[in-house]
Protein backbone atom coordinates (compact mmCIF):
# COMPACT_ATOMS: atom_id res chain seq x y z
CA UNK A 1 70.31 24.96 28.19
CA UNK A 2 72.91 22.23 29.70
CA UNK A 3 71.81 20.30 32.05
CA UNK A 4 72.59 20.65 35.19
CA UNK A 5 74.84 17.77 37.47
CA UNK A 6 72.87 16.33 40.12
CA UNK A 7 75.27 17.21 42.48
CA UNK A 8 74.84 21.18 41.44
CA UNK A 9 70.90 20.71 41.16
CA UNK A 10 71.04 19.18 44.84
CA UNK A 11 73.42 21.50 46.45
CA UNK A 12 70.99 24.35 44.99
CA UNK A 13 68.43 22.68 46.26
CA UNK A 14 69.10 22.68 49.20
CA UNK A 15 69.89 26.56 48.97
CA UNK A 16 66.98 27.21 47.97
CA UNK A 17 65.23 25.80 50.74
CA UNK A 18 67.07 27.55 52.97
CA UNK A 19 66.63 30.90 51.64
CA UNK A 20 63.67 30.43 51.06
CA UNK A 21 61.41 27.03 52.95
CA UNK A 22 58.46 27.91 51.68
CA UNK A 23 59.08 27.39 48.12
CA UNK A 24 56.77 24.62 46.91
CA UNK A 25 58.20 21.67 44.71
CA UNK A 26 56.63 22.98 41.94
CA UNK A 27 58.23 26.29 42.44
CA UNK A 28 61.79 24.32 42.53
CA UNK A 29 61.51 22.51 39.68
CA UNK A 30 60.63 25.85 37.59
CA UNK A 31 63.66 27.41 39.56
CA UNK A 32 66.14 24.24 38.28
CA UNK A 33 64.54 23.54 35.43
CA UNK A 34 63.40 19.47 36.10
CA UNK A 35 60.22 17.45 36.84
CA UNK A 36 58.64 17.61 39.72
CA UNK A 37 59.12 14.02 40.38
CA UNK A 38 62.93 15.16 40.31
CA UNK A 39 62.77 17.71 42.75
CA UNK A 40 60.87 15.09 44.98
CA UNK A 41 63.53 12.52 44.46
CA UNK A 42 66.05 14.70 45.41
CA UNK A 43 64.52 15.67 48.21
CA UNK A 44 64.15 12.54 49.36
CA UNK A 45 67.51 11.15 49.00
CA UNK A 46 68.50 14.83 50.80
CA UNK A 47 66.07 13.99 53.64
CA UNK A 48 64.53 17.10 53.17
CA UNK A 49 60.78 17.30 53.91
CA UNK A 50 57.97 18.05 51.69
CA UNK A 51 56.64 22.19 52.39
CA UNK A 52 53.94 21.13 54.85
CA UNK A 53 56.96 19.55 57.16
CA UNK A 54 58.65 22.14 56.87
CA UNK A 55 56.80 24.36 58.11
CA UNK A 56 55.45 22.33 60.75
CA UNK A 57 58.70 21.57 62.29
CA UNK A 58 59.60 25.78 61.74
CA UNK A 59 56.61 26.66 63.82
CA UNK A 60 56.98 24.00 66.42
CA UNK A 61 61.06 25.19 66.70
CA UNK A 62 59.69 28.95 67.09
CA UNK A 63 56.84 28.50 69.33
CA UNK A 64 59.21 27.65 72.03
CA UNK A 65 61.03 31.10 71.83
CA UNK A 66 58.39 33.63 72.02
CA UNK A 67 58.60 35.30 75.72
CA UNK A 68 56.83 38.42 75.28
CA UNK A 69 52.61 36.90 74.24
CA UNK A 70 51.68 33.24 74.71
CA UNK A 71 51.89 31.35 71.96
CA UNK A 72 48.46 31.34 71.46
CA UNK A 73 48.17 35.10 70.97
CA UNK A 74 50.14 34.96 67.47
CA UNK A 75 47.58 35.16 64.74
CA UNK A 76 48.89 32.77 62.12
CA UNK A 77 51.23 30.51 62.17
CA UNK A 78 54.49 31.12 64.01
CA UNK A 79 57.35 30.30 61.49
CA UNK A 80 60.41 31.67 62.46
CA UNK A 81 61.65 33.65 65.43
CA UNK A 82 64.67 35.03 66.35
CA UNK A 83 63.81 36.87 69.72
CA UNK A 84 65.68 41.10 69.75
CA UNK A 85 65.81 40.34 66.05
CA UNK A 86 63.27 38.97 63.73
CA UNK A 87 60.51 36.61 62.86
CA UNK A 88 57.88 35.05 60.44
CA UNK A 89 54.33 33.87 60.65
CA UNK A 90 52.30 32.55 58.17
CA UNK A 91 48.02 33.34 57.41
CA UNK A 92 45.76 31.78 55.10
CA UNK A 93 42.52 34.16 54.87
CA UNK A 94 39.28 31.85 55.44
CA UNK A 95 35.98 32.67 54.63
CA UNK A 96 35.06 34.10 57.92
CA UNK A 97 37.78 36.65 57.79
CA UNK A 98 36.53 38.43 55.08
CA UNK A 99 33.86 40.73 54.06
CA UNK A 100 30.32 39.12 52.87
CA UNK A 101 29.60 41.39 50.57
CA UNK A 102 33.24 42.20 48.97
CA UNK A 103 35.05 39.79 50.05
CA UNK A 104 37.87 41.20 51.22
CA UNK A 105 39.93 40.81 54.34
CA UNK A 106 39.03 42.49 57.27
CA UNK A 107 41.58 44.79 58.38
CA UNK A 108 41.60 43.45 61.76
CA UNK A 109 43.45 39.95 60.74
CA UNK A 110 45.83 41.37 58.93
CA UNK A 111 46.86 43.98 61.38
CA UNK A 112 46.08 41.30 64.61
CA UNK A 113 48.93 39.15 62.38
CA UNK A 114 51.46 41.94 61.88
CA UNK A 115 50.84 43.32 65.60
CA UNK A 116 51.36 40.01 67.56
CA UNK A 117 54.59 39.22 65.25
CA UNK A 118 55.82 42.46 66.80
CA UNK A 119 55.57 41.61 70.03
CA UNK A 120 56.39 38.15 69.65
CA UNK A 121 60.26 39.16 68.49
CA UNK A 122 60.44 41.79 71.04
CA UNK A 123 62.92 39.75 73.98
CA UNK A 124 61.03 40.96 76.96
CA UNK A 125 59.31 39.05 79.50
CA UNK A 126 55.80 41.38 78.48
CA UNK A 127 55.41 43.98 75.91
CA UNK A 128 52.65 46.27 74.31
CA UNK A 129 51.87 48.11 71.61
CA UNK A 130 53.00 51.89 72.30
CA UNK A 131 52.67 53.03 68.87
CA UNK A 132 51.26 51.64 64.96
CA UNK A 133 51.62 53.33 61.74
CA UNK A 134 50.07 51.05 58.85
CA UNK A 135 49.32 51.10 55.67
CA UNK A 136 46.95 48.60 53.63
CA UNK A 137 48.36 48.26 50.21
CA UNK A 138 45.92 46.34 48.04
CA UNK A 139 42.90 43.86 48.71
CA UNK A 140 43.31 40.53 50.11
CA UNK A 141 40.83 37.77 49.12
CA UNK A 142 40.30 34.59 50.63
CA UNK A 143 42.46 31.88 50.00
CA UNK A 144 45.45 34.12 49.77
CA UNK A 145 48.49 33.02 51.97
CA UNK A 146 50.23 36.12 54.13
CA UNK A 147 53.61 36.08 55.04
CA UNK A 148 54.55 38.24 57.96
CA UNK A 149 58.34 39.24 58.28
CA UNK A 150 59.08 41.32 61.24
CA UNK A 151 62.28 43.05 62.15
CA UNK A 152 63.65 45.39 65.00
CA UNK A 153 65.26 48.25 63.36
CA UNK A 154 66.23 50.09 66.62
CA UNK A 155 65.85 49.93 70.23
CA UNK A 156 65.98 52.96 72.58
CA UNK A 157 65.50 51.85 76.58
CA UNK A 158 62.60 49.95 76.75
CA UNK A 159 61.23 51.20 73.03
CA UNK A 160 61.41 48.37 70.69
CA UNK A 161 61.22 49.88 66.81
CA UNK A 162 59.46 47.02 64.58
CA UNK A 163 58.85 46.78 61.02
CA UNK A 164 56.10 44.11 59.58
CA UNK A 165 55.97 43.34 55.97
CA UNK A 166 53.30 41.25 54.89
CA UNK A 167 53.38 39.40 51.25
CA UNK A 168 51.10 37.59 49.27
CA UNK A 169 52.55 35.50 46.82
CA UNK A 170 53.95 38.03 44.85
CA UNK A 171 53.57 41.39 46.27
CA UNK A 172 53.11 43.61 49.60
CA UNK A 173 49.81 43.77 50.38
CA UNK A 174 50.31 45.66 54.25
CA UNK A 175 53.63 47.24 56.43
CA UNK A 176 53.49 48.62 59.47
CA UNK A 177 56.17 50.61 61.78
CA UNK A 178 55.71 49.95 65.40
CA UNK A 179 56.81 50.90 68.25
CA UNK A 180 56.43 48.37 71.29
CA UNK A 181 57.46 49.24 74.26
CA UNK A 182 58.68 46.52 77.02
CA UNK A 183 56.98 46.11 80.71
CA UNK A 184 60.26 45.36 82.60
């Protein structure tokens, strides 16, 4: 394989991050094919910040949006948010969220983390749940990060029509249809 100009490697970089910022410098160099030291170099010279940044500054940014919950009633990390649209949180399942015996994740995290996304992208000064439909895919252990990705497919009056996806690392492990309806 050629290799690629630094220009190139930078520009798609940076694309990468953007698509998608939670991609971990390891994860980029596999993606362009260089060191990890490389990727870090670049990023550097970009000004890009390392994942943990990234994310940081992504929460803080979306925290300030949500109208519907306080911020403190999103379980996981608030990511992204763009309110009548979309969102993203983040979960990493701890020890006291799963099962002793199995060790397995308790249903109720996963679906408290897909339910307050929900209501977090609705653009209402107070919603609810009005109706859930969810299914649990596979087992999730601890130590396993969950990415939440919510989106409003459809809004009738004050009926808000949400979809949650949330991922592992490599696969769906929960969805969920909603249906939230606004207190106006």
């Amino acid at each position: 394989m050629a290799r690629m100009k630094k220009a190139d490697r930078q520009r798609f970089l940076l694309e990468y991050i953007q698509e998608t910022p939670f991609l971990t410098d390891e994860e980029l160099s596999k993606r362009l094919h260089v060191s990890i030291q490389t990727i870090r170099l670049d990023r550097l010279e970009l000004g890009v910040p390392e994942l943990r940044e990234r994310i940081k500054k992504m929460a803080e940014d979306a925290q300030l949006k949500v109208k519907s919950i306080s911020n403190r009633d999103v379980v996981g990390e608030l990511i992204d948010l763009e309110l009548g649209k979309s969102g993203i949180s983040l979960m990493t399942v701890t020890e006291d969220m799963v099962f002793e015996k199995t060790k397995v994740a308790r249903g109720y995290h996963v679906f408290s983390q897909a339910n307050s996304l929900a209501l977090a992208v609705i653009d209402a000064p107070a919603a609810v749940t009005g109706v859930a439909n969810i299914k649990y895919k596979i087992p999730i252990e601890v130590g396993e990060k969950l990415i939440a990705k919510a989106e409003i497919v459809k809004r009738r009056g004050n009926k808000y029509f949400v979809w949650v996806k949330i991922k592992n690392a490599c696969q769906e492990v929960f969805r969920a249809k909603f249906i939230m309806v606004s207190l106006d």
